[in-house]
C-alpha atoms as a PDB file:
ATOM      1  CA  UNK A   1     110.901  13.588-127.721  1.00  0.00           C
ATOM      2  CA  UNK A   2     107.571  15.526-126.272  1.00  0.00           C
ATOM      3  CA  UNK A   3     104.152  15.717-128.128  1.00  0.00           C
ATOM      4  CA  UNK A   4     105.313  17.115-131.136  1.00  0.00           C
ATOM      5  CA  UNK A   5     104.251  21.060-130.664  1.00  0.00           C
ATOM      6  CA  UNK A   6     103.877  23.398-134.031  1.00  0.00           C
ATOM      7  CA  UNK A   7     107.401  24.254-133.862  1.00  0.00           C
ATOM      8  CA  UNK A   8     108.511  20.912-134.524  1.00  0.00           C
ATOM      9  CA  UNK A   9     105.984  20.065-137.331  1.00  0.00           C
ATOM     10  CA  UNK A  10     107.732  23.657-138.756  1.00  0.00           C
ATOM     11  CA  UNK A  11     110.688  22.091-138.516  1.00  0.00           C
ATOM     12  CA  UNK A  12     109.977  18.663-140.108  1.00  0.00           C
ATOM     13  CA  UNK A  13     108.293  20.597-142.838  1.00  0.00           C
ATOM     14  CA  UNK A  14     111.878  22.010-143.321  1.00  0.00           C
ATOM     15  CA  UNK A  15     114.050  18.958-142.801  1.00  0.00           C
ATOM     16  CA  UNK A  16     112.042  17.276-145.333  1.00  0.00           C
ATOM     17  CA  UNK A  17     111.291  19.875-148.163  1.00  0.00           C
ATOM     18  CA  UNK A  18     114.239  18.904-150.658  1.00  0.00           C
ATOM     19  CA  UNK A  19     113.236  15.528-150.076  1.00  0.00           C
ATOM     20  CA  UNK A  20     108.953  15.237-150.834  1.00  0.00           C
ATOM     21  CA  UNK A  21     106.521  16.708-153.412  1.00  0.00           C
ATOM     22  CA  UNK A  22     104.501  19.747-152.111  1.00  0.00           C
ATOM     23  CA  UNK A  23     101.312  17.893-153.303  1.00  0.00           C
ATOM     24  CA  UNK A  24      98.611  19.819-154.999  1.00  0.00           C
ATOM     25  CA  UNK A  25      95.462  21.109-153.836  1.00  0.00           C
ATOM     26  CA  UNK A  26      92.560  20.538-155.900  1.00  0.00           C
ATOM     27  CA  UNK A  27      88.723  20.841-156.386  1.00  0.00           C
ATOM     28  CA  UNK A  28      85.940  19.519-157.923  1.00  0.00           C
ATOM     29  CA  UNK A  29      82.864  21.749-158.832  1.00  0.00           C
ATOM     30  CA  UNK A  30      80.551  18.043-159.511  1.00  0.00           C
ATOM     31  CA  UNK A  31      81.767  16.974-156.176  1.00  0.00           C
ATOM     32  CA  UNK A  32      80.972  20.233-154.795  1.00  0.00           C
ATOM     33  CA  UNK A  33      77.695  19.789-155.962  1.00  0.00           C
ATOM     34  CA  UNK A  34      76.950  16.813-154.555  1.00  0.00           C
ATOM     35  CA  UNK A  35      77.306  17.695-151.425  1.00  0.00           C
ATOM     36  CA  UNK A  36      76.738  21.663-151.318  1.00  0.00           C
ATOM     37  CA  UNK A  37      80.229  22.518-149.684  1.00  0.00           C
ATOM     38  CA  UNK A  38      83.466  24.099-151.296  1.00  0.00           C
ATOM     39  CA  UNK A  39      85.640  20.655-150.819  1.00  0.00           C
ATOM     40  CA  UNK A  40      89.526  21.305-150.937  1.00  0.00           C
ATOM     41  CA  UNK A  41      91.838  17.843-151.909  1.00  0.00           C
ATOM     42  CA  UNK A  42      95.075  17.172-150.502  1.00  0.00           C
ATOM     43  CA  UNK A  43      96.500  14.984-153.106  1.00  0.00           C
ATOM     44  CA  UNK A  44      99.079  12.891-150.718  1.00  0.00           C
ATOM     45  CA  UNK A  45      98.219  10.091-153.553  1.00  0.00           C
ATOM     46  CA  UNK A  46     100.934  12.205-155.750  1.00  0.00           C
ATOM     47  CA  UNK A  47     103.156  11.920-153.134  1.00  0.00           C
ATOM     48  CA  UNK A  48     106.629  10.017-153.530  1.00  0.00           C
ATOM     49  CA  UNK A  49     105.895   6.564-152.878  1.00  0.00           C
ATOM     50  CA  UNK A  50     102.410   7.197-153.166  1.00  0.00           C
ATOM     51  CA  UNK A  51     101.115   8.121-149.899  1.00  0.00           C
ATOM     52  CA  UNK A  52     101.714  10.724-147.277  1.00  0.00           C
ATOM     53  CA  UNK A  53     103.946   8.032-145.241  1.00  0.00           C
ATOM     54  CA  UNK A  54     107.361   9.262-146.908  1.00  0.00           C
ATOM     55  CA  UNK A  55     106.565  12.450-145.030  1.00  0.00           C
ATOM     56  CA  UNK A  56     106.634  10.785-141.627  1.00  0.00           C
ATOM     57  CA  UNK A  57     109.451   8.278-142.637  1.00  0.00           C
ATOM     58  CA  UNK A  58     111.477  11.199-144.067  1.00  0.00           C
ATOM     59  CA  UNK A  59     111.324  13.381-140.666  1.00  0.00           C
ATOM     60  CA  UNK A  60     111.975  10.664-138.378  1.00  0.00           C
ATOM     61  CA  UNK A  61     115.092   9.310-140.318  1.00  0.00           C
ATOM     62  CA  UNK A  62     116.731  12.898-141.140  1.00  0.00           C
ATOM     63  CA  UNK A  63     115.848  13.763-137.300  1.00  0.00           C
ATOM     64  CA  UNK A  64     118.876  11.254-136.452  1.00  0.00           C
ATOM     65  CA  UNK A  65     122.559  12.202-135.339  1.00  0.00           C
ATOM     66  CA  UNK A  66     125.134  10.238-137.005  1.00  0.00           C
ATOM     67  CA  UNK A  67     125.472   8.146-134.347  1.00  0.00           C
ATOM     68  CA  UNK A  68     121.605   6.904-134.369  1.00  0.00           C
ATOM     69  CA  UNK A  69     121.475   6.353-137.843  1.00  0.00           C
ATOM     70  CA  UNK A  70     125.005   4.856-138.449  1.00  0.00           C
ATOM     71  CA  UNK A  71     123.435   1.045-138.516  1.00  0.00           C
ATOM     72  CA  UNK A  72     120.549   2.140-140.128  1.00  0.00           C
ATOM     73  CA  UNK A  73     116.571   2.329-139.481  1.00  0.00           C
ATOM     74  CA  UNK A  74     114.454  -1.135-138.934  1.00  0.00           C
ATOM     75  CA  UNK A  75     110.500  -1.474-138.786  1.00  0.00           C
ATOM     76  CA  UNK A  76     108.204  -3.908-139.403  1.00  0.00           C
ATOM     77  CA  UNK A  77     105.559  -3.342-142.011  1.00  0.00           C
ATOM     78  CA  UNK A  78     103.180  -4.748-144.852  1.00  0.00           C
ATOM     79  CA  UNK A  79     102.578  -1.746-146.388  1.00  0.00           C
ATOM     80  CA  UNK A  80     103.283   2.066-147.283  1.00  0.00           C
ATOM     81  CA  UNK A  81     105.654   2.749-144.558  1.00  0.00           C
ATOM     82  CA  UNK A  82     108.009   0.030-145.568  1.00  0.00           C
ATOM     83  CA  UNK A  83     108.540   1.743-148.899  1.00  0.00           C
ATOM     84  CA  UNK A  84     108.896   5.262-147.810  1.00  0.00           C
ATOM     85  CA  UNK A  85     111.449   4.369-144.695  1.00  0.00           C
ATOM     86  CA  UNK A  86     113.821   2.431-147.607  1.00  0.00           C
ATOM     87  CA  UNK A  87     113.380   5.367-149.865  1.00  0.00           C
ATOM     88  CA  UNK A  88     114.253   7.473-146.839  1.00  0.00           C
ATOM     89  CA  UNK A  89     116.843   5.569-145.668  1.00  0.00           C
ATOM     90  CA  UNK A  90     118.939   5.669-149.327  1.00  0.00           C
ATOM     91  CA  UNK A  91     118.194   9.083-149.300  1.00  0.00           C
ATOM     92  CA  UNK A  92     120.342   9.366-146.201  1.00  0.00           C
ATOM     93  CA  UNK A  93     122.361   6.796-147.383  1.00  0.00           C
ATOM     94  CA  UNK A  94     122.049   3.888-144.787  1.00  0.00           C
ATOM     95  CA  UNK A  95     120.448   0.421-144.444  1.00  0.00           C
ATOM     96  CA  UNK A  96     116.904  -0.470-143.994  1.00  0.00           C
ATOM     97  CA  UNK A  97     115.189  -3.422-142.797  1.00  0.00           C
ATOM     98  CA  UNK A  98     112.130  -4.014-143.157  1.00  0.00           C
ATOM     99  CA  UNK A  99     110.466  -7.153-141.530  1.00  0.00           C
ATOM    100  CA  UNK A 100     107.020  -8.141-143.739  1.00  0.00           C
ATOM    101  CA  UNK A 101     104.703 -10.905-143.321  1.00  0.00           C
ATOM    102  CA  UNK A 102     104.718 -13.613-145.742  1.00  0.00           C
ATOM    103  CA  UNK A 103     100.949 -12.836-147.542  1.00  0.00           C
ATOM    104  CA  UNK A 104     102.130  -9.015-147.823  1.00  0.00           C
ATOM    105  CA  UNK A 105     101.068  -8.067-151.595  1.00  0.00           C
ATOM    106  CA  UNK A 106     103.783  -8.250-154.247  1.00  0.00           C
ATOM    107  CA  UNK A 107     103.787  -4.926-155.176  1.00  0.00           C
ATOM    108  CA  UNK A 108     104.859  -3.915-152.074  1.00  0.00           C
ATOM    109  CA  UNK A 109     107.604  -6.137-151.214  1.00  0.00           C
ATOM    110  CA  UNK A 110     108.998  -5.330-154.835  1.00  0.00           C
ATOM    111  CA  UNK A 111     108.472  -1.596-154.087  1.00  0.00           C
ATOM    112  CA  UNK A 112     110.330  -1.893-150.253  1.00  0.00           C
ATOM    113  CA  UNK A 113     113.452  -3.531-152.662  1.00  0.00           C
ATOM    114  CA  UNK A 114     113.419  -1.060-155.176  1.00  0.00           C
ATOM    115  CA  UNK A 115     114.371   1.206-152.958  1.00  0.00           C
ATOM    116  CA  UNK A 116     116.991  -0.681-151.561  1.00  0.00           C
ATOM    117  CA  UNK A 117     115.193  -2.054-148.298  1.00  0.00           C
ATOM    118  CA  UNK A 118     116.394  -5.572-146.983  1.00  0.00           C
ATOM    119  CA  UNK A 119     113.466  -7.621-146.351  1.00  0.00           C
ATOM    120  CA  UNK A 120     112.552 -10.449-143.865  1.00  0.00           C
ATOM    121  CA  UNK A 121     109.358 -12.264-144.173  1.00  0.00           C
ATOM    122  CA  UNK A 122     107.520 -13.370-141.155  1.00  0.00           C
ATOM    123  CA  UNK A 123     104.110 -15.232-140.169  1.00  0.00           C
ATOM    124  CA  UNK A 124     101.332 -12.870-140.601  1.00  0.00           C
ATOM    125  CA  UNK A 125     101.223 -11.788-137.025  1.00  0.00           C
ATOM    126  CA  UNK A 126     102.331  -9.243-135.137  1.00  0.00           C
ATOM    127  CA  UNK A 127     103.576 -11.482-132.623  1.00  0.00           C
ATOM    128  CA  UNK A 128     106.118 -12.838-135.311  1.00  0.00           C
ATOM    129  CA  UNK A 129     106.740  -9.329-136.495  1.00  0.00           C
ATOM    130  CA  UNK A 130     107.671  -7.393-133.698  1.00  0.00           C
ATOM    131  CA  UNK A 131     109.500 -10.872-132.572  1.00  0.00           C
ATOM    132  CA  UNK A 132     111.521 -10.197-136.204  1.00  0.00           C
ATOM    133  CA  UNK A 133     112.070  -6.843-135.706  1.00  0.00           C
ATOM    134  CA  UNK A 134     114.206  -7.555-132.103  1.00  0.00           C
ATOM    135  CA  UNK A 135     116.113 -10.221-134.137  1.00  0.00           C
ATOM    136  CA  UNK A 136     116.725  -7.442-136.272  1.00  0.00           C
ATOM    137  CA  UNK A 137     117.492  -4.662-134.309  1.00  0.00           C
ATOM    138  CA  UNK A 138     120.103  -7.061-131.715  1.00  0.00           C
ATOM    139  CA  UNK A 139     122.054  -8.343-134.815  1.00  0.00           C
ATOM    140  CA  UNK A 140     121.897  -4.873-136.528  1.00  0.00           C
ATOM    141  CA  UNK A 141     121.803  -1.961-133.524  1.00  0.00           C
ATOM    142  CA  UNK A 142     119.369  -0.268-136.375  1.00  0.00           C
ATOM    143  CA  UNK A 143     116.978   2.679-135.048  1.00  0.00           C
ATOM    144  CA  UNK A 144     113.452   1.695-135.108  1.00  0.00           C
ATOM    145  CA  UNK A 145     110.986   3.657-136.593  1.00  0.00           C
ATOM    146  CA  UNK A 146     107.218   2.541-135.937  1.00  0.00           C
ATOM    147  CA  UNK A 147     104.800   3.715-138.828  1.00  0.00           C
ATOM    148  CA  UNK A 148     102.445   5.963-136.548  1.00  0.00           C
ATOM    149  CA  UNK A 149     103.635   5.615-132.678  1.00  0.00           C
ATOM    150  CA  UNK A 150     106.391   7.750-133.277  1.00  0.00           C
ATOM    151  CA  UNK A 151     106.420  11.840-132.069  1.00  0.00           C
ATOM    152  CA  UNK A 152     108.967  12.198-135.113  1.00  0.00           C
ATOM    153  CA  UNK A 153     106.610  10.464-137.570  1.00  0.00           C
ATOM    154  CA  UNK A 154     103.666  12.211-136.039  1.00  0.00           C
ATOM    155  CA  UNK A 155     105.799  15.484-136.602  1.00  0.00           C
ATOM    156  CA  UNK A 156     106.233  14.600-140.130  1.00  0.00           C
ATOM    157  CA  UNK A 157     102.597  13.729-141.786  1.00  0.00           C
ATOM    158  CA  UNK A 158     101.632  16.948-139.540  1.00  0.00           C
ATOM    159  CA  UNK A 159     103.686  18.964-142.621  1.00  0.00           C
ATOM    160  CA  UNK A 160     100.068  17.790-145.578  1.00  0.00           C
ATOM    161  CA  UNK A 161      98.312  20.018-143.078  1.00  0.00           C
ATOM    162  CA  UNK A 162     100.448  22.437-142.682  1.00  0.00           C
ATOM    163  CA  UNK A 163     100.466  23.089-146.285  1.00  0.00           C
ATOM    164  CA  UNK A 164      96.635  22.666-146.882  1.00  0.00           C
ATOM    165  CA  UNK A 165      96.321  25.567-144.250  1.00  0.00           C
ATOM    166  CA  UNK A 166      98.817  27.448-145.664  1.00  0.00           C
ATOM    167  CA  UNK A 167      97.231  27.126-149.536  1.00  0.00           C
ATOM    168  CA  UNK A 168      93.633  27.065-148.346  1.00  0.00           C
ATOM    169  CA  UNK A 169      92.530  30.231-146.155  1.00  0.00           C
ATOM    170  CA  UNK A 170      89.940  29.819-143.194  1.00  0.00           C
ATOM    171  CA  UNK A 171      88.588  26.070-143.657  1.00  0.00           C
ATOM    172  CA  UNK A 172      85.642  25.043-141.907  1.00  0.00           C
ATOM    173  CA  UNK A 173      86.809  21.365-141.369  1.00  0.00           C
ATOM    174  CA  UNK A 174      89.693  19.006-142.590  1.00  0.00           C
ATOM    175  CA  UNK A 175      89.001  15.643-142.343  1.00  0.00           C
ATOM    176  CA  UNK A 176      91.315  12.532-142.205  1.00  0.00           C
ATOM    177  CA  UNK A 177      91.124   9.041-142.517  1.00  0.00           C
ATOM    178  CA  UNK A 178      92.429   7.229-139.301  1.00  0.00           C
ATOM    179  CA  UNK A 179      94.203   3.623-139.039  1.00  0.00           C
ATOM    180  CA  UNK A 180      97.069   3.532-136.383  1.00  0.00           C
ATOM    181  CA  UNK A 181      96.515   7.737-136.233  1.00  0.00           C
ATOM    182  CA  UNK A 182      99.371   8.453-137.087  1.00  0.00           C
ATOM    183  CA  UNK A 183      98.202  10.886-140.189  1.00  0.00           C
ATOM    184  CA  UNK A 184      95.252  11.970-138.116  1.00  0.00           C
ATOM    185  CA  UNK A 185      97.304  12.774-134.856  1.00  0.00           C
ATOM    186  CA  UNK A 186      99.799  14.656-136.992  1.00  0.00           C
ATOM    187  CA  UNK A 187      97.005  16.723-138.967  1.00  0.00           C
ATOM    188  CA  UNK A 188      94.994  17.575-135.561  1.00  0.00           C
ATOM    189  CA  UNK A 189      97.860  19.434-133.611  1.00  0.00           C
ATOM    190  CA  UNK A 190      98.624  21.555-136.967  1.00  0.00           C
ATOM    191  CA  UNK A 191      95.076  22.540-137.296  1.00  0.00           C
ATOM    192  CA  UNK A 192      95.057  23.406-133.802  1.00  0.00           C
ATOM    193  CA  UNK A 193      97.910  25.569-133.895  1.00  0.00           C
ATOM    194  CA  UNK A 194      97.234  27.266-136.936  1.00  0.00           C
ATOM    195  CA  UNK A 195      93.436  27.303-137.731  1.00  0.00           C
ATOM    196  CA  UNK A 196      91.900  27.022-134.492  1.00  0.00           C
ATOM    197  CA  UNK A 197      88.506  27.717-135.593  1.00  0.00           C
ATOM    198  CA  UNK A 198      88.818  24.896-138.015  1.00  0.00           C
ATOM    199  CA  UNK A 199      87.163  21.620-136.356  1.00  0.00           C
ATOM    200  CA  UNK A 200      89.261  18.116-137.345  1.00  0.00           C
ATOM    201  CA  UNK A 201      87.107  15.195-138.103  1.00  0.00           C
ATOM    202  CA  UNK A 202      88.281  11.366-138.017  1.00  0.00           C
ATOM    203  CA  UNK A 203      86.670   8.862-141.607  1.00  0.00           C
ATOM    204  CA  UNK A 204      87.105   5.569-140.559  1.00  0.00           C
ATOM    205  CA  UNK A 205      85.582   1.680-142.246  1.00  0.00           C
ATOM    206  CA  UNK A 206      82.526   0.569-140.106  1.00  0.00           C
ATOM    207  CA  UNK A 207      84.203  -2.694-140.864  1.00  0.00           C
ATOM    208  CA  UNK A 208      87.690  -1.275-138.927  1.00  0.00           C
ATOM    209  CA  UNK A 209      86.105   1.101-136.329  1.00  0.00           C
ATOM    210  CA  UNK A 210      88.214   1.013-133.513  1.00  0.00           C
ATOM    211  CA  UNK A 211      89.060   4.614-133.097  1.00  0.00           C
ATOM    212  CA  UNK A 212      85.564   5.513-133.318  1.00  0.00           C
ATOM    213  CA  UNK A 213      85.226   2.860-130.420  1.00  0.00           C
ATOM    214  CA  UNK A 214      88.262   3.670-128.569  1.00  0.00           C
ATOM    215  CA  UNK A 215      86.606   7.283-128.246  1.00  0.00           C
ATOM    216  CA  UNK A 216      83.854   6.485-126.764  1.00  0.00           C
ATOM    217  CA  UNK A 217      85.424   3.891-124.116  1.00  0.00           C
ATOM    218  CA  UNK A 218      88.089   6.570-123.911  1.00  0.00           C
ATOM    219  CA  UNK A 219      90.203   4.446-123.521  1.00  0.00           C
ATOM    220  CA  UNK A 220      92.301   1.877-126.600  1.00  0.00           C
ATOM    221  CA  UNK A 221      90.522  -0.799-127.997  1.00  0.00           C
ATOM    222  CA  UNK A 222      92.904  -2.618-130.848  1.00  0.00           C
ATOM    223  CA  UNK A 223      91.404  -3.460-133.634  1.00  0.00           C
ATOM    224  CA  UNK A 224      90.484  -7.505-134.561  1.00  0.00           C
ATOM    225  CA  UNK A 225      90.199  -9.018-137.531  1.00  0.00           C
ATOM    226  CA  UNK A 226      88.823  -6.949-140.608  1.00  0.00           C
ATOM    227  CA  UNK A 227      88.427  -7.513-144.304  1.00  0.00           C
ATOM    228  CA  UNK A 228      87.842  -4.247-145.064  1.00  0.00           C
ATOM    229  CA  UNK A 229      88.514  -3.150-148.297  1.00  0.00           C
ATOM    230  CA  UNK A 230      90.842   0.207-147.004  1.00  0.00           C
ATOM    231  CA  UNK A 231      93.597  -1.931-146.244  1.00  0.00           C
ATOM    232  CA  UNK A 232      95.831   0.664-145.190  1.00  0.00           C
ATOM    233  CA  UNK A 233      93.460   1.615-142.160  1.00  0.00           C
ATOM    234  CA  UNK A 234      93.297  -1.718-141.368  1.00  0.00           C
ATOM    235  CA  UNK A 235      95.495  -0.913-138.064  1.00  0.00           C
ATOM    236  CA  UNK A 236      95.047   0.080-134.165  1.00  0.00           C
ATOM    237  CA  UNK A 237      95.291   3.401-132.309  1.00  0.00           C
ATOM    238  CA  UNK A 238      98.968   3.729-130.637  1.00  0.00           C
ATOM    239  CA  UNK A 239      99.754   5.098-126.895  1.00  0.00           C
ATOM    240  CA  UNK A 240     101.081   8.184-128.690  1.00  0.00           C
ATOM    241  CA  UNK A 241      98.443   8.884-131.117  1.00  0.00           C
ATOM    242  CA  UNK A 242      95.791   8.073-129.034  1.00  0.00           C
ATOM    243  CA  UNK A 243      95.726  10.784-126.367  1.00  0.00           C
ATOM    244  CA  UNK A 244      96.519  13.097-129.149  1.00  0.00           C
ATOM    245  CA  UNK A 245      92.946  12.507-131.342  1.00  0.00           C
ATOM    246  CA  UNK A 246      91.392  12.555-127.403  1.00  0.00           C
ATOM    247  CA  UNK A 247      92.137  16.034-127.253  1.00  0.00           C
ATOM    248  CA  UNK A 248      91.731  17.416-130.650  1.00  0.00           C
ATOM    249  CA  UNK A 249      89.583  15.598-132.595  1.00  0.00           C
ATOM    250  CA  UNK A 250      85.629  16.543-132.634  1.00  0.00           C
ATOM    251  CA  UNK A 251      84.467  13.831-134.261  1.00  0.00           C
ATOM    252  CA  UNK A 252      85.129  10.429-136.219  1.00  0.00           C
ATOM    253  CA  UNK A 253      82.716   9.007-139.116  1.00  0.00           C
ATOM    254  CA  UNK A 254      82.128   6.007-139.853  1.00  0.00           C
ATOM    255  CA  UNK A 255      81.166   4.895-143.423  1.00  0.00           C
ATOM    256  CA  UNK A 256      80.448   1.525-144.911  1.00  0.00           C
ATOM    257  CA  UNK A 257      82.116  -0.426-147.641  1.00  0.00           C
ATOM    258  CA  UNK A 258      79.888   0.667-150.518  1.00  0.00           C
ATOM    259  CA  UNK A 259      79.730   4.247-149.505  1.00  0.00           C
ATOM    260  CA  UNK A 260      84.108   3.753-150.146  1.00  0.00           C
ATOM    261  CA  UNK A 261      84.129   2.198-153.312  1.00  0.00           C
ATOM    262  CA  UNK A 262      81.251   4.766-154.557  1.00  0.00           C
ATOM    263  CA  UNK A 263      84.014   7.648-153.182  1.00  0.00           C
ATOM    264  CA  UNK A 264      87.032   6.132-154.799  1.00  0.00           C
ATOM    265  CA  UNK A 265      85.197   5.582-157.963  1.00  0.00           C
ATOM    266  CA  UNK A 266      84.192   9.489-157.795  1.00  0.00           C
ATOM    267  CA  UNK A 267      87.433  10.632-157.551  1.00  0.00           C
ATOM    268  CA  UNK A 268      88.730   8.320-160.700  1.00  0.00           C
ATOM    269  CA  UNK A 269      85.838   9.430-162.629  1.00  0.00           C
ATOM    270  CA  UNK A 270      85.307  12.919-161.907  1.00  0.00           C
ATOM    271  CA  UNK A 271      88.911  14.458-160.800  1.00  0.00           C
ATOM    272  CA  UNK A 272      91.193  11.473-162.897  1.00  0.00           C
ATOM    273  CA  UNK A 273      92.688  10.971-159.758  1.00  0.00           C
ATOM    274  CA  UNK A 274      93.716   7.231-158.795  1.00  0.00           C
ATOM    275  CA  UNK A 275      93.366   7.104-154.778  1.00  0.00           C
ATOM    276  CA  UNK A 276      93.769   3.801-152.860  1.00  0.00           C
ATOM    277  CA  UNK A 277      90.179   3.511-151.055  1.00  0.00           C
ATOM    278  CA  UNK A 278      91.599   4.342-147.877  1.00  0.00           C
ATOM    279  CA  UNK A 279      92.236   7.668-149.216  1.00  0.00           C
ATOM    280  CA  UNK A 280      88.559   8.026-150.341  1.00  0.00           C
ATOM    281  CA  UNK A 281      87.597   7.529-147.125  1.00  0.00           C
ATOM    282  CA  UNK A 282      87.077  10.928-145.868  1.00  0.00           C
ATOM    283  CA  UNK A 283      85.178  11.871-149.081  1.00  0.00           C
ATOM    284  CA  UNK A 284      82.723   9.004-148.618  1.00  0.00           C
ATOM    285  CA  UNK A 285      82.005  10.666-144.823  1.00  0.00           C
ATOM    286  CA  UNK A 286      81.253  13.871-146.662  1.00  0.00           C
ATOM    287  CA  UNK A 287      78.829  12.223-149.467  1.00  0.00           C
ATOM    288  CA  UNK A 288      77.282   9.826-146.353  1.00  0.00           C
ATOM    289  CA  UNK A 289      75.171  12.460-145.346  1.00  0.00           C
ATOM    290  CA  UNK A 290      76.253  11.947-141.768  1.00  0.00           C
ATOM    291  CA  UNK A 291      77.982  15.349-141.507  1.00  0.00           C
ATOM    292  CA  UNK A 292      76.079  18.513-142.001  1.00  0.00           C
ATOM    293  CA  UNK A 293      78.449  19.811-144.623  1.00  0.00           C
ATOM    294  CA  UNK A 294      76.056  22.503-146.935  1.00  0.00           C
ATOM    295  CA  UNK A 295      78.024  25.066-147.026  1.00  0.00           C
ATOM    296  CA  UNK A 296      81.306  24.674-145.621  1.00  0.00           C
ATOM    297  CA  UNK A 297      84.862  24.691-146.786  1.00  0.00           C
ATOM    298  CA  UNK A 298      85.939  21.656-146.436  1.00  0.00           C
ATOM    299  CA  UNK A 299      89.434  20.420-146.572  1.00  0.00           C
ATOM    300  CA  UNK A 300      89.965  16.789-147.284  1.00  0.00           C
ATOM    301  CA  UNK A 301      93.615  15.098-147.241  1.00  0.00           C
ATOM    302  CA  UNK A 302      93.639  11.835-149.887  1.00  0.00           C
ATOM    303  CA  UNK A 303      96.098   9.603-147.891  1.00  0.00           C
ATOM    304  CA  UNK A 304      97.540   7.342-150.943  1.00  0.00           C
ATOM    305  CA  UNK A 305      96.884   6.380-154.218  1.00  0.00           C
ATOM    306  CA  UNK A 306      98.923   2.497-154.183  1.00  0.00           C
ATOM    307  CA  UNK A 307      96.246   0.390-156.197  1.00  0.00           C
ATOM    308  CA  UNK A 308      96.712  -3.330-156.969  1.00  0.00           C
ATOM    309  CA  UNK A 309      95.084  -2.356-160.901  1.00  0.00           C
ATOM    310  CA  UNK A 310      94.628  -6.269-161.172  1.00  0.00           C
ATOM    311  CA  UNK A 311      92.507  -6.111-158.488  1.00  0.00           C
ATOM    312  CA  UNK A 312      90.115  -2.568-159.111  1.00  0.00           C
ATOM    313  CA  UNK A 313      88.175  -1.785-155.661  1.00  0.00           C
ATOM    314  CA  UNK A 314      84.911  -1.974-158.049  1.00  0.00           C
ATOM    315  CA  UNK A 315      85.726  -5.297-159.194  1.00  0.00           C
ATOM    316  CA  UNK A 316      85.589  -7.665-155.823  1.00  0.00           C
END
């Protein structure tokens, strides 16, 4: 498959519409406030598994013939994509395997098995997971799908923007939070294609910056090491997403750790709405003050909404 084009994020939007929530749009006249703009939230933390990931996983395993998908789907993963590809996957009604690495959280590996995913723990590198996913995939013949560097999973989280334009008229700006880009990439050729005037912005951790580097080198630098607390952007640019945010992207924003707790607590506190701080992340850009925002309309997509409530972002 090409670049995914509009067409094909149409067509995900269709594949996967009996299987998602059409999330919500909402607003918030004290956040407004704050900041002087009209904000508009994508609520992808409503989502089915929690996060805009089961939009991706969805597309890519429904875009299968028979034949592809007859041993099933395989990727490695700590996170949100490992539950949405098993909830995909027995939605289809074949096998998924999901290799994790041994300190993943939990919740997660209970939520990967609740939806039927077989599991194999690895070291905590991604030397030993991409070395457990080839065991995988020679014993198994399964079709890998890769969380963001995937045209079919890029197709698939393009369909949140495709619905914020079609709720919202004539936006200003919507702004994403970037990890591997995946979400981003996705959200920046819909906007193109069907809000031109509307500029995409990038919200990314200072203390996971990578994309904001990559930009400027123009060329990928991966990501090392990071403690950041918006674990699920805790994750490089790919050689598909990459070239994408290159071309239609205006801008990424940086924003440090307080400024995301402050924005996750926000959106508990004033809209009731639990989001995972990497969801927050594009509303902390907006209340940094590092965006000329007074007055715009302003759409914002809230990635996820998978807390650890043991372990309350205010709380470290």
């Amino acid at each position: 498959m090409e670049e995914p084009t509009i067409r094909d994020i149409r067509e995900a939007a269709e594949r996967i519409r009996s299987f998602i929530h059409r999330t919500p749009v909402l607003t918030c006249t004290a956040l407004n406030d704050m900041c002087g703009a009209e904000l508009f939230f994508k609520c992808e933390n409503l989502q089915k598994v929690g996060a805009f990931k089961i939009r991706g996983a969805t597309n890519a395993v429904f875009s299968l013939t028979d034949a592809e998908a007859a041993n099933g789907v395989a990727t490695h993963s700590s996170g949100n994509h490992a539950a949405a590809l098993a909830l995909a996957a027995r939605l289809r009604g074949i096998k998924a395997y999901v290799v994790m690495p041994q300190n993943a959280p939990e919740i997660k590996r209970k939520a990967v098995e609740g939806y039927g995913g077989e599991i194999t723990l690895c070291e905590p590198t991604l030397l030993a997971r991409e070395e457990g996913l080839r065991a995988i995939v020679a014993r198994s013949g399964a079709e890998v799908v890769h969380p963001y560097n995937d045209y079919r999973v890029i197709a698939g989280q393009g369909t949140a923007a495709l619905e914020l334009c079609e709720d919202i008229a004539s936006l200003d700006v919507v702004i994403a939070p970037v990890g591997g880009g995946g979400l981003l990439s996705g959200t920046a050729l819909t906007v193109a294609a069907v809000s031109p005037a509307t500029r995409v912005i990038a919200a990314e951790p200072e203390l996971a910056d990578d994309a904001w580097r990559s930009l400027q080198a123009g060329r990928i630098i991966p990501l090392g090491h990071t403690e950041t607390i918006a674990d699920g952007l805790r994750t490089s640019l790919g050689d598909k997403t990459f070239p994408i945010i290159q071309k239609h992207v205006s801008q990424i924003v940086t924003v440090s750790e307080d400024e995301i707790i402050d924005a996750t607590r926000k959106l508990w506190e004033r809209m009731k709405l639990v989001v995972e701080p990497s969801g927050a992340v594009p509303l902390a850009a907006v209340l940094s003050g590092r965006l000329e925002v007074r007055g715009l309309r302003i759409g914002l997509i809230l990635s996820g909404g998978n807390v650890d409530l043991d372990h309350l972002p205010w709380m470290r």
